[in-house]
N, C-alpha and C. Protein backbone atom coordinates (compact mmCIF):
# COMPACT_ATOMS: atom_id res chain seq x y z
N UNK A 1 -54.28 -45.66 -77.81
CA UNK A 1 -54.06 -44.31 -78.28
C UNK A 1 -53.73 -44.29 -79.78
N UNK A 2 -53.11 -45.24 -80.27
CA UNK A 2 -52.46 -45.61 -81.89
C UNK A 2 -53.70 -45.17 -82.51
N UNK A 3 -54.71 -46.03 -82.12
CA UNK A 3 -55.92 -46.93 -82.36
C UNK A 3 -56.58 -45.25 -82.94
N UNK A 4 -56.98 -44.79 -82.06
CA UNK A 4 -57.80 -43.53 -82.19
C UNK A 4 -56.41 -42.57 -83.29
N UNK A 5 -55.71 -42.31 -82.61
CA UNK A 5 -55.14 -41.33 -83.96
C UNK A 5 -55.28 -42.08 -85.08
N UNK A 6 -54.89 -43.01 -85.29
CA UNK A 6 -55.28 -43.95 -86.98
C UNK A 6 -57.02 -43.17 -87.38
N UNK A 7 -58.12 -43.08 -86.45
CA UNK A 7 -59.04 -43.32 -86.72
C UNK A 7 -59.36 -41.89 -86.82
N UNK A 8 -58.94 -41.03 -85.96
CA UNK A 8 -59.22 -39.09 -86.41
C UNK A 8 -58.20 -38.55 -87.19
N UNK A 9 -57.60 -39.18 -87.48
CA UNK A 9 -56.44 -39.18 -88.70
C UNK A 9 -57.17 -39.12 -90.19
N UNK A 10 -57.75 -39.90 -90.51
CA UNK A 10 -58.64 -40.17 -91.90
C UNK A 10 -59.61 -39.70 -92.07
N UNK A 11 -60.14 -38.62 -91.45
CA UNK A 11 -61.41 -37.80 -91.90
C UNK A 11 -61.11 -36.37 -90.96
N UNK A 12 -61.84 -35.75 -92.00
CA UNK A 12 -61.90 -34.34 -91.34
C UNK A 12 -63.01 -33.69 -90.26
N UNK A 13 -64.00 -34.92 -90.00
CA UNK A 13 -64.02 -34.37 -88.85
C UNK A 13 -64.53 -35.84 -88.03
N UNK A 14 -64.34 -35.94 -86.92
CA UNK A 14 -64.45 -37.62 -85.94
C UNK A 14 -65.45 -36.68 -85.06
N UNK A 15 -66.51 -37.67 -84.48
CA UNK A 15 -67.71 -37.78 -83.37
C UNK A 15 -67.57 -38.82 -83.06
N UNK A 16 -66.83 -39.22 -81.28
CA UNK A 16 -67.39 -40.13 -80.91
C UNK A 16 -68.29 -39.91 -79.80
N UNK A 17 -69.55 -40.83 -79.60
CA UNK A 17 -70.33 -40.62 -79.33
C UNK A 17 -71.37 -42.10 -79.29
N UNK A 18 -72.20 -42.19 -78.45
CA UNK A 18 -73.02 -42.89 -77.59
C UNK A 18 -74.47 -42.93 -78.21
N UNK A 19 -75.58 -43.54 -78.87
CA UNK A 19 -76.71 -43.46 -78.80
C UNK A 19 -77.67 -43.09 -78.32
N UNK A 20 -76.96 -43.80 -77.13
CA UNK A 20 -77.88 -42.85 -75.53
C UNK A 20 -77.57 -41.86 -74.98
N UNK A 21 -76.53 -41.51 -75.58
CA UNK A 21 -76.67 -39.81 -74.77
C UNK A 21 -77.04 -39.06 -76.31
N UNK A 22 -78.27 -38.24 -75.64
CA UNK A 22 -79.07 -37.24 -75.51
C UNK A 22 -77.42 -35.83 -76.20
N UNK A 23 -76.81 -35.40 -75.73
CA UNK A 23 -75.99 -34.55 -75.66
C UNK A 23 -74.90 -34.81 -77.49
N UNK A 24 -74.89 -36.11 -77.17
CA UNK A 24 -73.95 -36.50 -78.78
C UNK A 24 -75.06 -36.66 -80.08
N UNK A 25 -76.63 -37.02 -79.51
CA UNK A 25 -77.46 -36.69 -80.49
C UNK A 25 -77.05 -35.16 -80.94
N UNK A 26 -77.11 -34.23 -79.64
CA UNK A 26 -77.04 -32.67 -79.99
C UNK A 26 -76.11 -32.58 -81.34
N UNK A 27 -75.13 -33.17 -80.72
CA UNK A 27 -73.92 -32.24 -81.08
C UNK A 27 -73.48 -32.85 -82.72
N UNK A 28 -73.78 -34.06 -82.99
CA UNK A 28 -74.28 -35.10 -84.08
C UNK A 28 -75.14 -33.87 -85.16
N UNK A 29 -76.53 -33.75 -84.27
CA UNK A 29 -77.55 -32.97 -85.47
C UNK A 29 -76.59 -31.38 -85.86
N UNK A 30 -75.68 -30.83 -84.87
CA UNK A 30 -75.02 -29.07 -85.28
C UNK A 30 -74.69 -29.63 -86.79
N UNK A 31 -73.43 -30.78 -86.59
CA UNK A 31 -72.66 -31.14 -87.77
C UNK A 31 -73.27 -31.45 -88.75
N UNK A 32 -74.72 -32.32 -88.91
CA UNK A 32 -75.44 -32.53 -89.62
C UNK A 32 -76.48 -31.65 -90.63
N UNK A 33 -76.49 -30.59 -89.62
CA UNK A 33 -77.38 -29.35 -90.27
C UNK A 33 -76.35 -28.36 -90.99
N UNK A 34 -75.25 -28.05 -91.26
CA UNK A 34 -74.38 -27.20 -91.02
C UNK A 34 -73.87 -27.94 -92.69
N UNK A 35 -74.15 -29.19 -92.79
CA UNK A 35 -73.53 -29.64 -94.61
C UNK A 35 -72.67 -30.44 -94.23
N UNK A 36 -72.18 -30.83 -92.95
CA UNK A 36 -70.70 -31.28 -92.55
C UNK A 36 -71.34 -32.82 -92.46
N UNK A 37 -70.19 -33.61 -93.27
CA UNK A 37 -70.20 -35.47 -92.65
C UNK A 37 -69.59 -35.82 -91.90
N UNK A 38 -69.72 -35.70 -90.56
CA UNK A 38 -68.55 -36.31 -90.36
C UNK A 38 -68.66 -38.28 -89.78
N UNK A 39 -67.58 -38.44 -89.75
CA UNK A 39 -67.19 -39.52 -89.37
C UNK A 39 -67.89 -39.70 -87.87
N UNK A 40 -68.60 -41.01 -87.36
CA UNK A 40 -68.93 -41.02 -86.17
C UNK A 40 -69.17 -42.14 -85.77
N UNK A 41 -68.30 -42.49 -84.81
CA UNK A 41 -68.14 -43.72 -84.19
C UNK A 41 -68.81 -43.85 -82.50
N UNK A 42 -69.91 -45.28 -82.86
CA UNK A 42 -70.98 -45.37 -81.65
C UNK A 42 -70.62 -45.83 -80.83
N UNK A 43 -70.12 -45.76 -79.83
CA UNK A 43 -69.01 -46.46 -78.74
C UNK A 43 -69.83 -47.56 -78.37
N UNK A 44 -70.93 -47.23 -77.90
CA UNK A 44 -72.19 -48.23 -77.33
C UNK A 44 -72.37 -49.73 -78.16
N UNK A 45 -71.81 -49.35 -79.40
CA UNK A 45 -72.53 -50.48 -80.14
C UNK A 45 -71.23 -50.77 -81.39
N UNK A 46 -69.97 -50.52 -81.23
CA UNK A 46 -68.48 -51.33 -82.29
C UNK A 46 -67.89 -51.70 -81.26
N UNK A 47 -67.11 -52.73 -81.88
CA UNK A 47 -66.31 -53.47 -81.47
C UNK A 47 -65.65 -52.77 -80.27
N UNK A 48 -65.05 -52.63 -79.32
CA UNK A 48 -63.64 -52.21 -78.49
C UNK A 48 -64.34 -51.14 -78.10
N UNK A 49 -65.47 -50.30 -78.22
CA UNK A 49 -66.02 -49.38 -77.80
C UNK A 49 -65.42 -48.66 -76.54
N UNK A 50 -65.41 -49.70 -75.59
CA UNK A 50 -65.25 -49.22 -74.01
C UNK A 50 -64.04 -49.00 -74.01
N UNK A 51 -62.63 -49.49 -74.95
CA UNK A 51 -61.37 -49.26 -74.90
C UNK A 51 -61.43 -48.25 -75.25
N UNK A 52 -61.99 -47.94 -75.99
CA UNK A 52 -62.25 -46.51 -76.82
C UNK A 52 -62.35 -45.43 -76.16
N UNK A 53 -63.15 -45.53 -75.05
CA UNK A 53 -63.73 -44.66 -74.45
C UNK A 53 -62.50 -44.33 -73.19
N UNK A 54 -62.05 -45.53 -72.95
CA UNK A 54 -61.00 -45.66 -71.65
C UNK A 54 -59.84 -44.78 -72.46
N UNK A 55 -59.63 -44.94 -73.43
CA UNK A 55 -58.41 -43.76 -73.99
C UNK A 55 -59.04 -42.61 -74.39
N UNK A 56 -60.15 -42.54 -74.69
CA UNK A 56 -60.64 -40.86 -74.69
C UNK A 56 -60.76 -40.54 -73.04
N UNK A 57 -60.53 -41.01 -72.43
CA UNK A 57 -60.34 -40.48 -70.90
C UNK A 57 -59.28 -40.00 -70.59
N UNK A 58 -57.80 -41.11 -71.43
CA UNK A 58 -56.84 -40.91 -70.98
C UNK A 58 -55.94 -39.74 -71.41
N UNK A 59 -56.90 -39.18 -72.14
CA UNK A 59 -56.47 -38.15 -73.38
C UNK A 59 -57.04 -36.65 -72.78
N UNK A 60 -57.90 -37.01 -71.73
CA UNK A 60 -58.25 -35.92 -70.49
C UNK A 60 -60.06 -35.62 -70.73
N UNK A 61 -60.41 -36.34 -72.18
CA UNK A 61 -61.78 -35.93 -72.21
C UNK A 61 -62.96 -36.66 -71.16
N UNK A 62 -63.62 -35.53 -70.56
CA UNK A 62 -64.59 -35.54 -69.25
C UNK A 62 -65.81 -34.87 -69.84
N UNK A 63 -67.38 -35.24 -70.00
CA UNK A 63 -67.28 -36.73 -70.08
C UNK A 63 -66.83 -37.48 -71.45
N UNK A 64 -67.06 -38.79 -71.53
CA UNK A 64 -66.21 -39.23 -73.02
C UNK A 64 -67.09 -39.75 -74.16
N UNK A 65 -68.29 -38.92 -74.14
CA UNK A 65 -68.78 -38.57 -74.82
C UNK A 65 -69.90 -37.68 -74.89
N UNK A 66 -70.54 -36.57 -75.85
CA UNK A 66 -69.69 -36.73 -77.44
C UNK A 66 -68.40 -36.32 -77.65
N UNK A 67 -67.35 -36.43 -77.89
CA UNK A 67 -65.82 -36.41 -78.22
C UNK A 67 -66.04 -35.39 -79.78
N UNK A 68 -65.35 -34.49 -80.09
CA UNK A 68 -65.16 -33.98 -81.60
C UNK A 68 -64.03 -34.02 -81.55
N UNK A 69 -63.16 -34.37 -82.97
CA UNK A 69 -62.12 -33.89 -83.75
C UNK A 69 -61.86 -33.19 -85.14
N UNK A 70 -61.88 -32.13 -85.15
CA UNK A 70 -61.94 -31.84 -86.38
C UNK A 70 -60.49 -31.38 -87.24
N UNK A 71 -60.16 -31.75 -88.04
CA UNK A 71 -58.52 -31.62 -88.49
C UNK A 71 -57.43 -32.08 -87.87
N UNK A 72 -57.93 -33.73 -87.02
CA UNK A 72 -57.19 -34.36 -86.35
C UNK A 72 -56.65 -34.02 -85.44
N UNK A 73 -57.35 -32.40 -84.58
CA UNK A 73 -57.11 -32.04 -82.99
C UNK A 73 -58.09 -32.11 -82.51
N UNK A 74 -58.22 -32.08 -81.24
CA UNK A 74 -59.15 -32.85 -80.15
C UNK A 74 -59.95 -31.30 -80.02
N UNK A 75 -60.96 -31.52 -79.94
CA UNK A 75 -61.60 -29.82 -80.19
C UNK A 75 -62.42 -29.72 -78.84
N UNK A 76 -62.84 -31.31 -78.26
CA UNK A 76 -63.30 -31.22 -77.36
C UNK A 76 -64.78 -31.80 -77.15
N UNK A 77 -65.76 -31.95 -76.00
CA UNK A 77 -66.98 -32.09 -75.82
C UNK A 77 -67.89 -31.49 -76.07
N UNK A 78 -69.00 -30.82 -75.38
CA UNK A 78 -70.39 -30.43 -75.98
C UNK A 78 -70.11 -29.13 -75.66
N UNK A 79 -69.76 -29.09 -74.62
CA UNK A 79 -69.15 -27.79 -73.73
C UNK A 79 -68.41 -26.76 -74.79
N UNK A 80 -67.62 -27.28 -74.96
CA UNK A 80 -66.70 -26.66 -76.15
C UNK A 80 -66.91 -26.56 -78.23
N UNK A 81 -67.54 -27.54 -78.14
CA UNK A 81 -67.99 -27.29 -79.77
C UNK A 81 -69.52 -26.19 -79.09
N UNK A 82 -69.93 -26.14 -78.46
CA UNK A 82 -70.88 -25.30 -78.43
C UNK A 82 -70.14 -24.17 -78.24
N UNK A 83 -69.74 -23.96 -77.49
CA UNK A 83 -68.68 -22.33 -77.07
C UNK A 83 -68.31 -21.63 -78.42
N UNK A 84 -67.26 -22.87 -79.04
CA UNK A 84 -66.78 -22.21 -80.56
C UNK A 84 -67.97 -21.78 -81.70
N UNK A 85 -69.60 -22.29 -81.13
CA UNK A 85 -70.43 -22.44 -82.51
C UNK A 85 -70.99 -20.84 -81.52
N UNK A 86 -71.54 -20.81 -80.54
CA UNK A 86 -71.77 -19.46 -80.01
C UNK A 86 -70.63 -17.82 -80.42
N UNK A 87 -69.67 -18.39 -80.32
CA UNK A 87 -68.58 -17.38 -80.84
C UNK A 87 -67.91 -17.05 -81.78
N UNK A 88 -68.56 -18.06 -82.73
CA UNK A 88 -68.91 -18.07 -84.36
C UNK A 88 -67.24 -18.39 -84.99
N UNK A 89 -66.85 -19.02 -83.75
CA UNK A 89 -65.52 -19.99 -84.32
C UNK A 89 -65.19 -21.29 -85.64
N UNK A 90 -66.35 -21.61 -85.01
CA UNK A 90 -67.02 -23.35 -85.41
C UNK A 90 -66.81 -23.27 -87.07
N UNK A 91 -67.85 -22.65 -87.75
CA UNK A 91 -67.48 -22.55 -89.18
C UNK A 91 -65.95 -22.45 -89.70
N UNK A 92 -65.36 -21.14 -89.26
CA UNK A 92 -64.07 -21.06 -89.53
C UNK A 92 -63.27 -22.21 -89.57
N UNK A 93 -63.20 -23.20 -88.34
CA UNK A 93 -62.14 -23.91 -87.91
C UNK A 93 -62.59 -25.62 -89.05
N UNK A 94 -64.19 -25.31 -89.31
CA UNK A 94 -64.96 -26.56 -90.17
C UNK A 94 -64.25 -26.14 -91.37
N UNK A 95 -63.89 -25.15 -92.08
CA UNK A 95 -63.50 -24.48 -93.34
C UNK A 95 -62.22 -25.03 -93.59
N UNK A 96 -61.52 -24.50 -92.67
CA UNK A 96 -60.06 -24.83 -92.45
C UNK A 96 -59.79 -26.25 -93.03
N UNK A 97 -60.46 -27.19 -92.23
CA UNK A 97 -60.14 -28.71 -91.79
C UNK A 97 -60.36 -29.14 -92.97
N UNK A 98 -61.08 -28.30 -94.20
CA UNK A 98 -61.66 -29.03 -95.56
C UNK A 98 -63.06 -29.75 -95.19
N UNK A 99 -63.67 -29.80 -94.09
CA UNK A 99 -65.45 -29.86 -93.90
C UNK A 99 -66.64 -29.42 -94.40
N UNK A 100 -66.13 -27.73 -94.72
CA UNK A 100 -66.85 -27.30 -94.97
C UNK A 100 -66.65 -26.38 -96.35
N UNK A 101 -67.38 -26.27 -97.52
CA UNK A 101 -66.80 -25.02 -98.46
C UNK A 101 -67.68 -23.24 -98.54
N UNK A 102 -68.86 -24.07 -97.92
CA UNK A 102 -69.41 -22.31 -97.73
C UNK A 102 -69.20 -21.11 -96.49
């Protein structure tokens, strides 16, 4: 748990996320089109990956990946960064965090 707050701690916005899922590509290209960098860690393929993933479980995220954090709170899966980008949350909360300036 250290491990991960150290790591969504230092950027304004964290993706973790899988190669092979299809769903963290999605949610990868929103942030990507939108001006936003964020930070994104491939569980599939660094070091400790699967520990990684075993504490994004323990942290309640279902499934555990793609994972977002943006301003070092847990914002949630695909489910939910989509919800906030449909209800035109998403920008706002990218603004906030220092992600985004337009």
């Amino acid at each position: 748990m250290d491990k991960i707050q150290k790591m969504i701690s230092e950027k304004s916005v964290v993706i973790f996320s899988k190669n092979s899922c299809c769903m963290s590509h999605t949610i990868k290209t929103l942030f990507i089109d939108f001006g936003v960098n964020p930070t994104i860690y491939e569980l599939d393929e660094i070091n400790r990956g699967k520990e990684i993933e075993q504490a994004l479980a323990q942290l309640g995220c279902s499934p555990t990946v793609p994972v977002v954090f943006i301003g070092g709170q847990l914002v949630g899966g695909a489910n939910q960064v989509m919800s906030l980008h449909l209800n035109r949350s998403l920008v706002p909360m990218l603004k906030r965090a220092g992600a985004l300036w337009l």
